[in-house]
N, C-alpha and C. Protein backbone atom coordinates (compact mmCIF):
# COMPACT_ATOMS: atom_id res chain seq x y z
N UNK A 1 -31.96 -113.36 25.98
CA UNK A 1 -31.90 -112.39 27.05
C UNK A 1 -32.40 -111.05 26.51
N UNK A 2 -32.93 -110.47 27.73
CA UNK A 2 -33.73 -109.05 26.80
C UNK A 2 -32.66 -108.02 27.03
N UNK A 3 -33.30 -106.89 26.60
CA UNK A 3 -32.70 -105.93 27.01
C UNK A 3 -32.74 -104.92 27.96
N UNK A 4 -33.48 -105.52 28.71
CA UNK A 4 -34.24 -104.89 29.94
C UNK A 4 -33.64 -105.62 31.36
N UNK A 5 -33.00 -107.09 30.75
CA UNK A 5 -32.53 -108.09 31.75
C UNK A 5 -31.18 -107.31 31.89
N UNK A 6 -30.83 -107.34 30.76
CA UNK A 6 -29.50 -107.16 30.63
C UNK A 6 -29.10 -105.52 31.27
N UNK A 7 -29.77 -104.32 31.27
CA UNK A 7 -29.74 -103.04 31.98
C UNK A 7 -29.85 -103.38 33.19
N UNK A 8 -30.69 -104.46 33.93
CA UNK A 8 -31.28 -104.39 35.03
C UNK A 8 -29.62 -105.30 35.91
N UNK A 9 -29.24 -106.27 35.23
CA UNK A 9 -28.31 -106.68 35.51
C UNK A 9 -27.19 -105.84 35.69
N UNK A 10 -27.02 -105.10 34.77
CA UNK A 10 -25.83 -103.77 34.65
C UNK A 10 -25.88 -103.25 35.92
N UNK A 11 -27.05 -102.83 36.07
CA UNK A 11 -27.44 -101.73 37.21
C UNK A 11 -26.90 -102.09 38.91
N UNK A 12 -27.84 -103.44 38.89
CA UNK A 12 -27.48 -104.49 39.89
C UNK A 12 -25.86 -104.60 40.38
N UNK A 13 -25.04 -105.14 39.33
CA UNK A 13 -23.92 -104.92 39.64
C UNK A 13 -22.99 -103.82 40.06
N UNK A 14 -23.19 -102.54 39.67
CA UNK A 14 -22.56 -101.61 39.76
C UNK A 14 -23.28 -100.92 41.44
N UNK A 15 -24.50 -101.45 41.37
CA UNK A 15 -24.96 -100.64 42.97
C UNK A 15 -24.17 -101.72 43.45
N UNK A 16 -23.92 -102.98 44.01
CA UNK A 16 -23.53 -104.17 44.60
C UNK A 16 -22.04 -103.53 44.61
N UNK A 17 -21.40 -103.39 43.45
CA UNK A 17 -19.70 -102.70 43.66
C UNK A 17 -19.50 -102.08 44.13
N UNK A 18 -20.15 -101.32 44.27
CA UNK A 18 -19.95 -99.36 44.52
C UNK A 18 -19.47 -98.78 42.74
N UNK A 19 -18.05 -98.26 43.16
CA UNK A 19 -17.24 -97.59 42.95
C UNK A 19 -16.48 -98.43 41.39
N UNK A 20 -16.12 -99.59 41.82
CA UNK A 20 -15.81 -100.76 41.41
C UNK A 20 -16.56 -101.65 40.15
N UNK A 21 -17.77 -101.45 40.50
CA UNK A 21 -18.19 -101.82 39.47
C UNK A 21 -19.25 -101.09 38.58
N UNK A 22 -19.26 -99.73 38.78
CA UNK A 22 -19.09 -98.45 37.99
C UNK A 22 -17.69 -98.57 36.67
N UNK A 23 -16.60 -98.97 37.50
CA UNK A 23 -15.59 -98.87 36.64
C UNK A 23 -15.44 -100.17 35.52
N UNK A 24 -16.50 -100.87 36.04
CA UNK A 24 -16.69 -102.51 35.18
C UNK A 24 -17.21 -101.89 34.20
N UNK A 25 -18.34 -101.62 34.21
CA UNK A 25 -19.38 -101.25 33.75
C UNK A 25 -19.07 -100.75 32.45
N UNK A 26 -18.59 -99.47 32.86
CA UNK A 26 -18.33 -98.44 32.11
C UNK A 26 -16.91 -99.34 30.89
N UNK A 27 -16.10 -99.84 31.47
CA UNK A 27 -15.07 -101.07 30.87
C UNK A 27 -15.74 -102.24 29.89
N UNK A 28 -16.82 -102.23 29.98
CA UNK A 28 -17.21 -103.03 29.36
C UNK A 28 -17.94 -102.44 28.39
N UNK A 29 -18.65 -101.37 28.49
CA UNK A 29 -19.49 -100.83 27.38
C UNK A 29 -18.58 -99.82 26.56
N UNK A 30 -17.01 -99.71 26.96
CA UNK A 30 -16.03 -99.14 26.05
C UNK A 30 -15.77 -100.59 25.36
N UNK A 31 -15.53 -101.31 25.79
CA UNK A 31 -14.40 -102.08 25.05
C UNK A 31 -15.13 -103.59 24.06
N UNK A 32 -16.55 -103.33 24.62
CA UNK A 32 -17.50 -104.01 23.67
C UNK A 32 -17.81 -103.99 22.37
N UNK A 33 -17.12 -104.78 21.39
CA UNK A 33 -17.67 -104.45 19.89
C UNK A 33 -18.55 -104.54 19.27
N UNK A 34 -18.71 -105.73 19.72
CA UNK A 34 -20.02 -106.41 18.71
C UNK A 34 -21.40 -106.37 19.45
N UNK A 35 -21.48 -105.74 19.90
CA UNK A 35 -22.74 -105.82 20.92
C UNK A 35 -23.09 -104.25 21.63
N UNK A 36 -23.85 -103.71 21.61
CA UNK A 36 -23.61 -102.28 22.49
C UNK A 36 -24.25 -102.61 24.23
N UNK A 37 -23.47 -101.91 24.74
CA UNK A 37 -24.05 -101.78 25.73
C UNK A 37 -23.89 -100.73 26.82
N UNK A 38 -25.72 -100.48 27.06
CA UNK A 38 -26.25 -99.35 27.73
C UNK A 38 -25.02 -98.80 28.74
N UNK A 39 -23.88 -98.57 29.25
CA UNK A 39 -23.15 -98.20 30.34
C UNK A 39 -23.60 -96.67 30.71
N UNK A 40 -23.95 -95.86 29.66
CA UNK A 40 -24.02 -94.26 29.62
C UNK A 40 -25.32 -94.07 30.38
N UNK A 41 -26.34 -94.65 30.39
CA UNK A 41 -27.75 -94.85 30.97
C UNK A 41 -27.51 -94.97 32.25
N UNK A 42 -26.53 -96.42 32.40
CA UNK A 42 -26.72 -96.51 33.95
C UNK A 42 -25.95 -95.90 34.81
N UNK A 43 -24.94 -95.14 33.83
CA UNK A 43 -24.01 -94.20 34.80
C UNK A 43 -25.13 -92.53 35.18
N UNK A 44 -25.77 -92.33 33.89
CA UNK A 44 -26.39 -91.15 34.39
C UNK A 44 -27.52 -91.69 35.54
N UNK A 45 -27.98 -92.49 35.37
CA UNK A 45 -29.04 -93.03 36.46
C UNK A 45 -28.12 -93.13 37.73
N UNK A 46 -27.60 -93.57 37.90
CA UNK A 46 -26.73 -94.02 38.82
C UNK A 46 -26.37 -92.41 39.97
N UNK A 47 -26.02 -91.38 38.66
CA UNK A 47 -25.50 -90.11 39.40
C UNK A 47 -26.64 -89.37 40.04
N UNK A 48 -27.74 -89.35 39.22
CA UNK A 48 -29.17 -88.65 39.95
C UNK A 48 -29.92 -89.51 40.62
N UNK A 49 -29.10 -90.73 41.27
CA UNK A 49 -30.02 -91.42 42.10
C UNK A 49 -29.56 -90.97 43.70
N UNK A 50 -28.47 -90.07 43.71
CA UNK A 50 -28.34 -90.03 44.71
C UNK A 50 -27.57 -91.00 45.88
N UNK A 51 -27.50 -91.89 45.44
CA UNK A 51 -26.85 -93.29 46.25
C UNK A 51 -24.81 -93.23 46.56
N UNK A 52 -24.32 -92.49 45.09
CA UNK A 52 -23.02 -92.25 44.81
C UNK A 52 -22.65 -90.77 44.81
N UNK A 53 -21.30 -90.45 45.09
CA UNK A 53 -20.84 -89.41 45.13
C UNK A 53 -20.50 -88.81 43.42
N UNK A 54 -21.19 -88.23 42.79
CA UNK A 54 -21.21 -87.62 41.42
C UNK A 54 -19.71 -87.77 40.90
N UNK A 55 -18.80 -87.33 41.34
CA UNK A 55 -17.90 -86.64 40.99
C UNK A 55 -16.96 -88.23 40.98
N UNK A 56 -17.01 -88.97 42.08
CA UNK A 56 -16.41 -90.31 42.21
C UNK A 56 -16.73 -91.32 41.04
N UNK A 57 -18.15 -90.78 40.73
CA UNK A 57 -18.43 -91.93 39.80
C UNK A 57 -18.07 -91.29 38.20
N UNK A 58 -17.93 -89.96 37.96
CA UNK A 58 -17.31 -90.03 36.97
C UNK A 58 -15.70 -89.76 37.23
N UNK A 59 -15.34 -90.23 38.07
CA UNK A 59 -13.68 -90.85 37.58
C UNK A 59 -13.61 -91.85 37.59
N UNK A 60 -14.80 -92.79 38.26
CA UNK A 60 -14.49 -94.28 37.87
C UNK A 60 -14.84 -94.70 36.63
N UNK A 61 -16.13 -94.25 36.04
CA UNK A 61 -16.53 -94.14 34.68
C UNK A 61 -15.67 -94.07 33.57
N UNK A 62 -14.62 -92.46 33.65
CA UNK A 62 -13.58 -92.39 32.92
C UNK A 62 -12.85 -93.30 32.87
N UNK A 63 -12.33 -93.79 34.46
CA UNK A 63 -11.06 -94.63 33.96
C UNK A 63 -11.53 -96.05 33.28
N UNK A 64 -12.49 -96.55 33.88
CA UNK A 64 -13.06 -97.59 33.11
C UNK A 64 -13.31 -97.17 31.78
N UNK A 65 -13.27 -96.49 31.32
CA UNK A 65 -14.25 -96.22 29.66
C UNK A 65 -12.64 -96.13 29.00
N UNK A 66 -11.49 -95.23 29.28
CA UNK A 66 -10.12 -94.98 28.85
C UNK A 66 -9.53 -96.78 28.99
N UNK A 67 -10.23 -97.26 30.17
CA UNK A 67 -9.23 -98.49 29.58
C UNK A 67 -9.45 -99.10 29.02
N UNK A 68 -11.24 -99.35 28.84
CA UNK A 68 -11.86 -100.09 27.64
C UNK A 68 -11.66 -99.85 26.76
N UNK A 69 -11.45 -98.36 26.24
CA UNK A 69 -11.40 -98.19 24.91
C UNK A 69 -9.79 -98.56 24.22
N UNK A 70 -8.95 -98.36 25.56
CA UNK A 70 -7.61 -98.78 24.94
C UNK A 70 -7.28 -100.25 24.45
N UNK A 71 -8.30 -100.90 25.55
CA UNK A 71 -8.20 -102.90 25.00
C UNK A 71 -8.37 -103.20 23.73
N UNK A 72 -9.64 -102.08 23.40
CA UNK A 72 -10.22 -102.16 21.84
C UNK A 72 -9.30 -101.43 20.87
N UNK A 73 -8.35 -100.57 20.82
CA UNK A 73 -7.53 -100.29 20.07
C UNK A 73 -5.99 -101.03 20.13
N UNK A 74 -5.52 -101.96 21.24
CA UNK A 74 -4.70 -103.01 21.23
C UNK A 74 -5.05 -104.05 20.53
N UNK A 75 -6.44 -104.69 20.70
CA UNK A 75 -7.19 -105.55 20.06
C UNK A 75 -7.13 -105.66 18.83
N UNK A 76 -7.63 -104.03 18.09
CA UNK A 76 -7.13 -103.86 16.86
C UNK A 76 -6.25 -103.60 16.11
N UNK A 77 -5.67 -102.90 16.56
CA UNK A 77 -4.13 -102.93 16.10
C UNK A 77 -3.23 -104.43 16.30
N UNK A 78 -3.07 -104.91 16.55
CA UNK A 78 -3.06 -106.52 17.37
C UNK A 78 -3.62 -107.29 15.70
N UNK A 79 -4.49 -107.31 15.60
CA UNK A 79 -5.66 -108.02 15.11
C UNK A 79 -5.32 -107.37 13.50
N UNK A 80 -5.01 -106.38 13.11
CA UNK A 80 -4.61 -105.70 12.00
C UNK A 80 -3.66 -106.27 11.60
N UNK A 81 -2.22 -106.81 12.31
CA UNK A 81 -0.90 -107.58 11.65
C UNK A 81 -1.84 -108.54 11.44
N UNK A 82 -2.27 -109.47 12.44
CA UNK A 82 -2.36 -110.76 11.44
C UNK A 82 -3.58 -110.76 10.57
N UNK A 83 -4.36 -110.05 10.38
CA UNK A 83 -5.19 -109.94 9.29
C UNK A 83 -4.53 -109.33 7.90
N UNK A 84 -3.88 -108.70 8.31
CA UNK A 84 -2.68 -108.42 6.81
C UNK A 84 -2.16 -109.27 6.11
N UNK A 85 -1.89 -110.43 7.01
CA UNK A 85 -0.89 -112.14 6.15
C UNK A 85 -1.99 -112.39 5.60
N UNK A 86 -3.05 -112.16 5.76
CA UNK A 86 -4.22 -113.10 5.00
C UNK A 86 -5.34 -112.44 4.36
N UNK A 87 -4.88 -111.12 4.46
CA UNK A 87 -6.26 -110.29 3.51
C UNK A 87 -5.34 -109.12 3.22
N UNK A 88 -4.49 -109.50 3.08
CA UNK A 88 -3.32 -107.95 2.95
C UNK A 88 -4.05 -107.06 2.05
N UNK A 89 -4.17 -107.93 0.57
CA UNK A 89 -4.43 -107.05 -0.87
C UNK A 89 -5.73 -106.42 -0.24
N UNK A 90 -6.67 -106.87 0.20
CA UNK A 90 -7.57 -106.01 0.33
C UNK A 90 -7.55 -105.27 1.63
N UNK A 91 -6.94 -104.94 2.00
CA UNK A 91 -6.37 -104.22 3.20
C UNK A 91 -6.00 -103.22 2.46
N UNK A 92 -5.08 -103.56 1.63
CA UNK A 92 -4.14 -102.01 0.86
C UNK A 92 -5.09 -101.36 0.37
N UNK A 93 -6.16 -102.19 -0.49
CA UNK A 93 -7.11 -101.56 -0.98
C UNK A 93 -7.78 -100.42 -0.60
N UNK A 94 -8.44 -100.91 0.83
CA UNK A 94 -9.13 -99.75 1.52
C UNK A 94 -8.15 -98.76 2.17
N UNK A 95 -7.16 -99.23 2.43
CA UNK A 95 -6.18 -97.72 2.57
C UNK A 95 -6.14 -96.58 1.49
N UNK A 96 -5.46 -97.24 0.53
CA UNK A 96 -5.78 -96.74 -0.58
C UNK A 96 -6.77 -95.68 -0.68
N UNK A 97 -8.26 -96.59 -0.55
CA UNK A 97 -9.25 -95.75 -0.97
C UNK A 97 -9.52 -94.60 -0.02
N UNK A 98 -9.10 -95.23 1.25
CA UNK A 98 -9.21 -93.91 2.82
C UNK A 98 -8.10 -92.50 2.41
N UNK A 99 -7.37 -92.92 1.75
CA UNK A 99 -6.24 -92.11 1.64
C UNK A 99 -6.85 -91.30 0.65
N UNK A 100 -7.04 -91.44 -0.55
CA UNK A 100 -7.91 -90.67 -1.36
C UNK A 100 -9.29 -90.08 -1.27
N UNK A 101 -10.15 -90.71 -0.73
CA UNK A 101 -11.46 -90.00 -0.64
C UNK A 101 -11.79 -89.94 1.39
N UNK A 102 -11.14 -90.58 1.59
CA UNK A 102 -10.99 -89.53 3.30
C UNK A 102 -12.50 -90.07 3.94
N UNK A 103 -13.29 -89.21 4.01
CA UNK A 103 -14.63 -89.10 4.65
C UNK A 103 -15.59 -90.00 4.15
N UNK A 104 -15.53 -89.37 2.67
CA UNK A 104 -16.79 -89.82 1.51
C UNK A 104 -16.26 -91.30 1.58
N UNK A 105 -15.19 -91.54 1.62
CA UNK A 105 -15.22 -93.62 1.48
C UNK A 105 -16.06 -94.34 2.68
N UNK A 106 -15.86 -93.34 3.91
CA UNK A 106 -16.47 -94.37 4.84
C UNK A 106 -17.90 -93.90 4.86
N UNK A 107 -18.56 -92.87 4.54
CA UNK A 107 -20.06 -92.45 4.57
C UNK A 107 -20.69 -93.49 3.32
N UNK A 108 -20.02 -93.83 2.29
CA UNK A 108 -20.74 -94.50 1.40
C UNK A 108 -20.38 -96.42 1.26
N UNK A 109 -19.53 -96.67 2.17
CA UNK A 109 -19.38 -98.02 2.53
C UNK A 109 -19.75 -98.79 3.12
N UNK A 110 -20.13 -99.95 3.08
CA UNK A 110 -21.28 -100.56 4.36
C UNK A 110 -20.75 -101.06 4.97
């Protein structure tokens, strides 16, 4: 699938919702990890197209993007206990190292 399918699809859906699936949208391109996706594009397109009320679509935006992003920090935090039973030591490790060098650990880590 391209990435042109996949915007065009975005787009599609959220005119088809209204309001509704503005708030998908935007929910999905918060709470997406492994994959990015365009939501910020089609929300600004979306506002200078004239079709939606500006102001409506960024509170649906927000709330969709606040709840996506909260799934992804339940997810992880969630996902952090049980990755501890089984990679603990190196878990402590990088605390460790976050705790001491702060910034510089994650700018020079891949």
């Amino acid at each position: 699938m391209q990435f042109q399918d996949i915007l065009n699809w975005l787009s599609s859906l959220s005119i088809q919702y209204g309001y509704f699936g503005i708030f998908g949208v935007s929910l999905l391109g918060a709470a997406s990890v492994f994959f990015p996706v365009p939501d910020s594009a089609i929300i600004f397109a979306l506002a200078g197209s004239g079709l939606f009320n500006p102001l409506l679509i960024t509170v649906a935006a927000t709330i969709g993007g606040t709840v996506g992003e909260f799934s992804g920090y339940l997810l992880g935090f969630s996902g952090r206990k049980t990755i501890k039973k089984r990679y603990g030591k190196n878990i402590n490790f990088f605390d460790q190292l976050f705790k001491k060098y702060g910034s510089l650990a994650i700018s020079f880590l891949p």
